[in-house]
N, C-alpha and C. Protein backbone atom coordinates (compact mmCIF):
# COMPACT_ATOMS: atom_id res chain seq x y z
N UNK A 1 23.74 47.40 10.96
CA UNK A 1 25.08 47.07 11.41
C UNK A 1 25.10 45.71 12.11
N UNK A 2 23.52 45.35 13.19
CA UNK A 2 23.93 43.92 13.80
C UNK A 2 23.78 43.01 12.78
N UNK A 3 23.14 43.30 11.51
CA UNK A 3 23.10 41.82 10.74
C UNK A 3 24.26 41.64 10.07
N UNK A 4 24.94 42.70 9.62
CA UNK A 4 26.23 42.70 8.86
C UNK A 4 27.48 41.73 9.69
N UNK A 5 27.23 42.30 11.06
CA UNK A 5 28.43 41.66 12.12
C UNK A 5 27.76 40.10 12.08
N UNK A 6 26.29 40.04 12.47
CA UNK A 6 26.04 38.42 12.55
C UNK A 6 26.61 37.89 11.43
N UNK A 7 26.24 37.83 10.25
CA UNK A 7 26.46 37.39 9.04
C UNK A 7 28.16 36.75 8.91
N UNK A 8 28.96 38.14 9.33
CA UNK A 8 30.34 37.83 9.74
C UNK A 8 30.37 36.63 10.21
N UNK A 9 30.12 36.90 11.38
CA UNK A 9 30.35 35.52 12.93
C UNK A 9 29.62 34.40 11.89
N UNK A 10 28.69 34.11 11.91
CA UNK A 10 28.19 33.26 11.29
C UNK A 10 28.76 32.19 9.80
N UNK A 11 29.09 33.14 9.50
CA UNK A 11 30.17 32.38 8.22
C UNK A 11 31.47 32.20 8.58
N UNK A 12 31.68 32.83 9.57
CA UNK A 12 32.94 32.39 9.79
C UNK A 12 33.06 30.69 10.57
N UNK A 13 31.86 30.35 11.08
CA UNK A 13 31.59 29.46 12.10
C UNK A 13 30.71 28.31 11.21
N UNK A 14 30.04 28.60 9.65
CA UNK A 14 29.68 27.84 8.69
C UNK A 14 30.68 26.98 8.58
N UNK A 15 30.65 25.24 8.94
CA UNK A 15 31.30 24.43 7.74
C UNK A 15 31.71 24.45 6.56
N UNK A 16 32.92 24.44 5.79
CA UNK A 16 33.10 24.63 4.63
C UNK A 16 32.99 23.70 3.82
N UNK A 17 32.07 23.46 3.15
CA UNK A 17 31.51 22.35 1.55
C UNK A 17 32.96 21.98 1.09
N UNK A 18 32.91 21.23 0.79
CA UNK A 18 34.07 20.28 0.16
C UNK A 18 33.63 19.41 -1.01
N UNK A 19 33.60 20.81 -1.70
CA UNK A 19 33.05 20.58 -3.95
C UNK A 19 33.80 19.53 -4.39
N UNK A 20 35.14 19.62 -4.49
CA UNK A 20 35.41 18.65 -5.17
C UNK A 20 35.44 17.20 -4.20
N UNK A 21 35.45 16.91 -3.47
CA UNK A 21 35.28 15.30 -2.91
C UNK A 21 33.93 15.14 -3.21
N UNK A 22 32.76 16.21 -3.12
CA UNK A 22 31.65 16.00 -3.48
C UNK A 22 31.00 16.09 -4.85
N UNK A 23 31.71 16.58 -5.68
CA UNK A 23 31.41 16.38 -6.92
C UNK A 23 32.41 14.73 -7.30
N UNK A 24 33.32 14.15 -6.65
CA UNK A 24 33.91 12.78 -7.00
C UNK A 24 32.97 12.12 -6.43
N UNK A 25 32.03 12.08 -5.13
CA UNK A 25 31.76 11.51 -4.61
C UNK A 25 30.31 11.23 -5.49
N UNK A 26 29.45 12.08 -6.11
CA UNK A 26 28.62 11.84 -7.18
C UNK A 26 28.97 11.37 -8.46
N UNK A 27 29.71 11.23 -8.98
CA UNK A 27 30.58 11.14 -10.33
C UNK A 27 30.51 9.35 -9.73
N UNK A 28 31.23 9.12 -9.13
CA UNK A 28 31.61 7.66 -8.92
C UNK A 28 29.91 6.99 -8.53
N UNK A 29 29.11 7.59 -7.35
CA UNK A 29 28.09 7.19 -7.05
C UNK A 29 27.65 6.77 -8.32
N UNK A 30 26.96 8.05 -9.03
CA UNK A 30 26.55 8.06 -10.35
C UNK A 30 27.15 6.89 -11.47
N UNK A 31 27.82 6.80 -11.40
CA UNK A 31 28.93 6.04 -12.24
C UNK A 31 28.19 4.03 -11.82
N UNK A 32 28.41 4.28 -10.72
CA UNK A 32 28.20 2.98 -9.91
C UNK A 32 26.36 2.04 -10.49
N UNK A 33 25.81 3.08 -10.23
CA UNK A 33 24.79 3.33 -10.85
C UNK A 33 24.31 2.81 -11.73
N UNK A 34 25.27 3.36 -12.87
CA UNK A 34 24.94 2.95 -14.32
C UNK A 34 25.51 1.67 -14.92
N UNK A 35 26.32 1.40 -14.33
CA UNK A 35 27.25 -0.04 -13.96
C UNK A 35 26.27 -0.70 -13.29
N UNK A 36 25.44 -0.46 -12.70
CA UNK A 36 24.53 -1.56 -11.73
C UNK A 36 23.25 -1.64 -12.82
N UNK A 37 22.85 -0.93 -13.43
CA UNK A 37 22.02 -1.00 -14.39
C UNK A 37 21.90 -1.49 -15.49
N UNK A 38 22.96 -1.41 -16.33
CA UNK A 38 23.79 -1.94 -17.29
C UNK A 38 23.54 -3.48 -17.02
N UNK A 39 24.13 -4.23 -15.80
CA UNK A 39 24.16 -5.39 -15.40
C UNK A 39 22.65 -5.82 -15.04
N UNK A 40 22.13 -5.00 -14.49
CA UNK A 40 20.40 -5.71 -14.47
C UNK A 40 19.74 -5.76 -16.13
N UNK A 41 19.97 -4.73 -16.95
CA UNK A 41 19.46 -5.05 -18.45
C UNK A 41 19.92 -6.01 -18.80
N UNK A 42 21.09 -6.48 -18.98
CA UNK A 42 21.79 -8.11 -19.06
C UNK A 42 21.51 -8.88 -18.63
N UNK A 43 21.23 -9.25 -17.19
CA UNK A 43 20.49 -9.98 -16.52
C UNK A 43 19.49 -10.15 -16.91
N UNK A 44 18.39 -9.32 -17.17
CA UNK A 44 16.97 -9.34 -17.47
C UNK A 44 17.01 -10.28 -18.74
N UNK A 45 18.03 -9.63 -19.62
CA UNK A 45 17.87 -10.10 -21.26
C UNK A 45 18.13 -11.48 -21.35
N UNK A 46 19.11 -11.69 -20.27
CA UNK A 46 19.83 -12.93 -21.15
C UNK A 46 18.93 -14.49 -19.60
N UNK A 47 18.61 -14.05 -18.65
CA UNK A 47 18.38 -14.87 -18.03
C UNK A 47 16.72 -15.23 -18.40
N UNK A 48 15.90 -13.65 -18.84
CA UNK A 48 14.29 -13.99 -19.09
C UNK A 48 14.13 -14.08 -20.76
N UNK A 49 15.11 -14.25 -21.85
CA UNK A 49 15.68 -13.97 -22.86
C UNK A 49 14.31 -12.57 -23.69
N UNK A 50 14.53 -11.54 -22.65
CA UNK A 50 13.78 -10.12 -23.00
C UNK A 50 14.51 -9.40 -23.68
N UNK A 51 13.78 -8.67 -24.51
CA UNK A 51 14.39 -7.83 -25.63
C UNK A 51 15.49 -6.55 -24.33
N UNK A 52 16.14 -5.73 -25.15
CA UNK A 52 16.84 -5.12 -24.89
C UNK A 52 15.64 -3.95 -24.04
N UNK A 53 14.88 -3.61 -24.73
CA UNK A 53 13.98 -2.31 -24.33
C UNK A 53 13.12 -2.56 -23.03
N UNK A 54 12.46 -4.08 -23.00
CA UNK A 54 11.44 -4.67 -21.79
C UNK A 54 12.65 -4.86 -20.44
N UNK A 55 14.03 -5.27 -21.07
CA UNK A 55 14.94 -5.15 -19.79
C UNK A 55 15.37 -4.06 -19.33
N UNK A 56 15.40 -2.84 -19.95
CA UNK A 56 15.55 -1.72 -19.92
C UNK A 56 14.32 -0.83 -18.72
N UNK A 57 13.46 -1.87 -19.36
CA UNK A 57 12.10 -0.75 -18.32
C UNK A 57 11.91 -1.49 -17.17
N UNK A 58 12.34 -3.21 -17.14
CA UNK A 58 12.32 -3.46 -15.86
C UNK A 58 13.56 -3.20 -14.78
N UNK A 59 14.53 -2.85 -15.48
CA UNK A 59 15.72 -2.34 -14.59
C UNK A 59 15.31 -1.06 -14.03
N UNK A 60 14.63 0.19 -14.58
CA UNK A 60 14.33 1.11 -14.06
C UNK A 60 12.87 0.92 -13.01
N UNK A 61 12.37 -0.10 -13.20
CA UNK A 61 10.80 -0.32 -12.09
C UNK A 61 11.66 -1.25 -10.53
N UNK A 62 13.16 -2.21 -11.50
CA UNK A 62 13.90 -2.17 -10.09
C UNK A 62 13.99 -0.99 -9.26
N UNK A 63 15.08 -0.07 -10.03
CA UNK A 63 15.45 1.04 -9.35
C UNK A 63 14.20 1.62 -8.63
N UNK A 64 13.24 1.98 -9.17
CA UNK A 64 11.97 2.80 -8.34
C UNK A 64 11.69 1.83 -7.20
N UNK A 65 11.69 0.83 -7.26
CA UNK A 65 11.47 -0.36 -6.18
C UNK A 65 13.09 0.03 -4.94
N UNK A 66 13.83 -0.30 -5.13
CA UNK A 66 14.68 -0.17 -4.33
C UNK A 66 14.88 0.87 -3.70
N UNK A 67 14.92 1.85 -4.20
CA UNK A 67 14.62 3.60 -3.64
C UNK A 67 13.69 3.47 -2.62
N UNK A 68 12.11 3.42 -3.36
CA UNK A 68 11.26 3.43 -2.32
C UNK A 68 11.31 2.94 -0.93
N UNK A 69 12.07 1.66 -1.25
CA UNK A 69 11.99 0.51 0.19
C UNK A 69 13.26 1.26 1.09
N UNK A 70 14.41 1.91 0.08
CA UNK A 70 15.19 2.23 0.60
C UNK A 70 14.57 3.35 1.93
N UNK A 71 13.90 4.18 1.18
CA UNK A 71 12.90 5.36 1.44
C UNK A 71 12.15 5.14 3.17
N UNK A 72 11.49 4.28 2.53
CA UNK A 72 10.65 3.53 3.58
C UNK A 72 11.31 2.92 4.52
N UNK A 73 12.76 2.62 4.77
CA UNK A 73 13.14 2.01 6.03
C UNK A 73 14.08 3.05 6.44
N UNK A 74 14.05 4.45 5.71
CA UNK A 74 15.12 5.47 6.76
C UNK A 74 16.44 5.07 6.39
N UNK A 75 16.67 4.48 5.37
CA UNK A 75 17.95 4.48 4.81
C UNK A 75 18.92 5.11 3.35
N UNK A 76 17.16 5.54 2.89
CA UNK A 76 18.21 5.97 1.25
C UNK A 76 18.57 7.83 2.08
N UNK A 77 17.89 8.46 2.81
CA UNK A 77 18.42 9.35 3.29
C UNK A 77 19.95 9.59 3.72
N UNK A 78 20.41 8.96 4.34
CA UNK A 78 21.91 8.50 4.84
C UNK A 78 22.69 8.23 3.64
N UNK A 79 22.11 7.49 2.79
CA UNK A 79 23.01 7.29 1.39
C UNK A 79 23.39 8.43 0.45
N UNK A 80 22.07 9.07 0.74
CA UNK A 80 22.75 10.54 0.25
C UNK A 80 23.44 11.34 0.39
N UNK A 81 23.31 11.53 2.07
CA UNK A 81 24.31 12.34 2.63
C UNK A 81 25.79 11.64 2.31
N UNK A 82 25.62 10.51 2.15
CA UNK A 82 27.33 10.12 1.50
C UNK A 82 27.68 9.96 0.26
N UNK A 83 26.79 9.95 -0.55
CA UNK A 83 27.05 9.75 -1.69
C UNK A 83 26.35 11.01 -2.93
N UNK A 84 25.82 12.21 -1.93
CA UNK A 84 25.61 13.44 -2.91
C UNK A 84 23.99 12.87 -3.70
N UNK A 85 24.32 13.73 -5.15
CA UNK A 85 23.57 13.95 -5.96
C UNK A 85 23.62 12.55 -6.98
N UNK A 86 24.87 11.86 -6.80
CA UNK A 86 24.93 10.76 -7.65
C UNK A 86 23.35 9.52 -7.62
N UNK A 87 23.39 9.51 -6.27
CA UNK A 87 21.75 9.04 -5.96
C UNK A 87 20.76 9.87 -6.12
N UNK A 88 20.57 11.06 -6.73
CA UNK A 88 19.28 11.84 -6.18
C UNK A 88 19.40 12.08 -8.39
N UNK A 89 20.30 12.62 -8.92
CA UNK A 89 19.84 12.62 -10.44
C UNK A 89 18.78 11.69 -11.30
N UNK A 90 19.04 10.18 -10.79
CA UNK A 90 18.35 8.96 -11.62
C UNK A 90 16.60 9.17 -11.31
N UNK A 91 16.18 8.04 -11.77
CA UNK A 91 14.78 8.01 -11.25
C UNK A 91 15.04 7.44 -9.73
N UNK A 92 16.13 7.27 -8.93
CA UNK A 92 15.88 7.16 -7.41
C UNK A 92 15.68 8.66 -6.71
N UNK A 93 16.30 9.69 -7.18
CA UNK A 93 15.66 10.87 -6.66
C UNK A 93 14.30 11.24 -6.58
N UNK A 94 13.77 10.72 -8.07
CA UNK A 94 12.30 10.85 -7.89
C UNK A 94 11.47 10.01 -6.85
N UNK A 95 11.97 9.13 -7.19
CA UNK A 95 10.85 7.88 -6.23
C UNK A 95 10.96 7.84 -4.83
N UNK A 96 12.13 8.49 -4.21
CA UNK A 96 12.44 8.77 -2.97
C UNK A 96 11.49 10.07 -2.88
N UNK A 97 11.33 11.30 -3.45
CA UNK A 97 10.66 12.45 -3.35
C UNK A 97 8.73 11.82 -3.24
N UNK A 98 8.76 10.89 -4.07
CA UNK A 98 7.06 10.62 -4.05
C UNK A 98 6.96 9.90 -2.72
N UNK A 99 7.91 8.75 -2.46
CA UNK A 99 7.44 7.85 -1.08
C UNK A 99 7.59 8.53 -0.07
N UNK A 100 8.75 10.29 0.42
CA UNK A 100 8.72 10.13 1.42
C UNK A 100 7.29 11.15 1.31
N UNK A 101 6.79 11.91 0.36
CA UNK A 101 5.36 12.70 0.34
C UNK A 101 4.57 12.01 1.12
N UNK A 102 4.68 10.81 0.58
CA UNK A 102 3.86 10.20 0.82
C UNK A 102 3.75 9.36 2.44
N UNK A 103 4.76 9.13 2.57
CA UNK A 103 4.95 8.51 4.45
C UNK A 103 4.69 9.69 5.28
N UNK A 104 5.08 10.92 4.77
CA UNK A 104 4.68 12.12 5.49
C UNK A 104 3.20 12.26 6.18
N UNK A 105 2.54 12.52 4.83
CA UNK A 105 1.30 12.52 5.20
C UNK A 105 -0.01 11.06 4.74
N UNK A 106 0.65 9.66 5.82
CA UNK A 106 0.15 8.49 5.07
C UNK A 106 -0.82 8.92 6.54
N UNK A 107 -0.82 9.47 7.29
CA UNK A 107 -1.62 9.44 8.68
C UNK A 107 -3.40 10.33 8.48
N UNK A 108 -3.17 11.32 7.73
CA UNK A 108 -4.45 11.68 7.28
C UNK A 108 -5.51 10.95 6.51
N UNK A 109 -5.04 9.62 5.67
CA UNK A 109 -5.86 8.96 4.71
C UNK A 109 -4.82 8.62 3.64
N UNK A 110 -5.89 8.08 2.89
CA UNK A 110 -5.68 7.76 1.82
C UNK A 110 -5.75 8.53 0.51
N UNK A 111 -6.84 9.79 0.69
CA UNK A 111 -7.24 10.38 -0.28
C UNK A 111 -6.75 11.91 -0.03
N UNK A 112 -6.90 12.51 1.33
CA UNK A 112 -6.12 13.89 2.20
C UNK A 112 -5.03 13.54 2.45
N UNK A 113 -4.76 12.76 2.53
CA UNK A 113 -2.76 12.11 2.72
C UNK A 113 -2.32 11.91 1.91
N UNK A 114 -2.56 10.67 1.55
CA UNK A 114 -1.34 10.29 0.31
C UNK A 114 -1.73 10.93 -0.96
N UNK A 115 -2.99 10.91 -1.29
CA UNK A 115 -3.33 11.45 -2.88
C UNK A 115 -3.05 12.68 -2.78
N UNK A 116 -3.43 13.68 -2.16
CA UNK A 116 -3.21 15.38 -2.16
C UNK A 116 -1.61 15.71 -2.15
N UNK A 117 -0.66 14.74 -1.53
CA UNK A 117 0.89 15.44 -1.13
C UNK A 117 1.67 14.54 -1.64
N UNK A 118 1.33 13.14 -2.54
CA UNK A 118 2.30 12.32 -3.41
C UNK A 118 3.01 13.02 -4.24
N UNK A 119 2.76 14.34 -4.48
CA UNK A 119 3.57 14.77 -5.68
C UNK A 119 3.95 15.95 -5.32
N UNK A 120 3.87 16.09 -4.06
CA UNK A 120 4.32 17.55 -3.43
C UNK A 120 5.78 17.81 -3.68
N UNK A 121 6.53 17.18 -3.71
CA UNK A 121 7.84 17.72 -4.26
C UNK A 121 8.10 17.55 -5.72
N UNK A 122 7.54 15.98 -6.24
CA UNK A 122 7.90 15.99 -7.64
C UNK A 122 7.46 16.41 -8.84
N UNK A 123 6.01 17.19 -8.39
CA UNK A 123 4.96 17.61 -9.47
C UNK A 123 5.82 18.86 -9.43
N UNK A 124 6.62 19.65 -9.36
CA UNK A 124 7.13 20.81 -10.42
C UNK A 124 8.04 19.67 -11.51
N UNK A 125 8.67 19.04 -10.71
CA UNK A 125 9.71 17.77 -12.11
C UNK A 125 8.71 17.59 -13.37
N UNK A 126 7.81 17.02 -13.07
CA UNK A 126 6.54 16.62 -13.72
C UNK A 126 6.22 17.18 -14.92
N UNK A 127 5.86 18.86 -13.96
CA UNK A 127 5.05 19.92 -15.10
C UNK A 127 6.45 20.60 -15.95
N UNK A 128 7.33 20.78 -15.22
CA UNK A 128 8.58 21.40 -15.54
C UNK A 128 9.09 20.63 -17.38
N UNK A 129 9.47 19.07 -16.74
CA UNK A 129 9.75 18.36 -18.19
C UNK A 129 8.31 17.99 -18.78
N UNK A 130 6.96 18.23 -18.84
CA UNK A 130 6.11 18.29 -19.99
C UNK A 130 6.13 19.45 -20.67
N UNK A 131 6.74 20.52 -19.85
CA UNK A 131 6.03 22.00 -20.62
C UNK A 131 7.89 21.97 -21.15
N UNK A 132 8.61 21.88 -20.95
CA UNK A 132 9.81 21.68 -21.66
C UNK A 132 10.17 20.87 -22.74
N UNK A 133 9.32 19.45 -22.46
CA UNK A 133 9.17 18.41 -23.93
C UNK A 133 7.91 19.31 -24.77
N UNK A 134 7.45 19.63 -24.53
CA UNK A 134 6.36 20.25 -25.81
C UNK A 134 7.09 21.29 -26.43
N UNK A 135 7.97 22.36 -25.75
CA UNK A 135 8.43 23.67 -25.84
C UNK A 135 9.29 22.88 -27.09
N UNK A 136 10.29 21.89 -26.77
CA UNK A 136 11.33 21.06 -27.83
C UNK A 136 10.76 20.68 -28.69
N UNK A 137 9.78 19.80 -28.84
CA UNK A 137 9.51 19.29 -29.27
C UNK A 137 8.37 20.30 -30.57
N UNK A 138 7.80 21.49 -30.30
CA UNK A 138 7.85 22.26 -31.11
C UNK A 138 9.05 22.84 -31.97
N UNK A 139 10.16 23.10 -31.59
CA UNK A 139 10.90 23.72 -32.20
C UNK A 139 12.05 22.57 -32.74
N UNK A 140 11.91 21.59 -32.49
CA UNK A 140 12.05 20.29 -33.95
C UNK A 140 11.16 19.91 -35.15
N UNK A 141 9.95 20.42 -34.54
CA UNK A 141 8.69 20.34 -35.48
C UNK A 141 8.97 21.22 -36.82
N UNK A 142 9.20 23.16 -36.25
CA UNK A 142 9.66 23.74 -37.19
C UNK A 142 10.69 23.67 -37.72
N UNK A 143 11.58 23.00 -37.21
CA UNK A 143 13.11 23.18 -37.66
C UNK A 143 13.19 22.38 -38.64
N UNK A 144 12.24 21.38 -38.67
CA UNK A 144 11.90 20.08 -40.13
C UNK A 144 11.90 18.84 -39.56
N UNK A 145 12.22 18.62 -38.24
CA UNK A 145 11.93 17.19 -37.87
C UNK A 145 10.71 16.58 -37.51
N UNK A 146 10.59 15.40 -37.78
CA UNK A 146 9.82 14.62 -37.72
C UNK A 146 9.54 13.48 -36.26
């Protein structure tokens, strides 16, 4: 009976999530994003005159770059809280998950610190989409693709 009544009080006294400003508020983030990316592949192409694909992979080694630093100065945290999931879907979710592993435990070493817990949050991402690309990628195999 006391957890039933806590539970009460307690939700009643929970903040209420606000889905849709927060699903706009990722949508646009997100959006922003790809608009900022878009413009660095262009940039890349037309200022280092790089193929479409080499500007493509250095726009995303930007993004992992900017995250991280973001990461590292205590600021991409705050960006999230305002701007949702729109920042956390891209490869900046990831690279924020490896640097802060990694600032966590940079005090034990190099090899008990950073190497053992760099992938402490993102190694299920990791194993999750290899054992999911093989799983697909079998069943295009049988289906007749090549």
């Amino acid at each position: 009976m006391k957890n039933l009544k806590y539970e009460r009080i307690a939700n009643n006294h929970k903040p209420k999530e606000k889905k849709s400003k927060n699903a706009l508020m990722a949508f646009l983030s997100g959006g922003f994003l790809g608009l900022v990316a878009e413009f660095l592949i262009n940039f890349y192409s037309n200022c280092f005159s790089l193929s479409r694909n080499t500007a493509s992979t250095l726009m995303v080694v930007t993004f992992i770059f900017i995250a991280s630093l973001l990461t590292a100065l205590g600021v991409f945290d705050k960006l999230v809280n305002h701007f949702k999931c729109g920042l956390l879907i891209p490869i900046t979710g990831f690279a924020h998950s490896m640097t802060s592993s990694a600032m966590d435990y940079k005090k034990e070493g190099l090899i008990y610190g950073i190497g053992m817990n760099i992938f402490k949050l993102s190694g299920s991402v990791i194993l999750y989409g290899v054992v999911s690309a093989w799983f697909f990628g079998m069943i295009r195999y049988f289906i007749g693709g090549a």
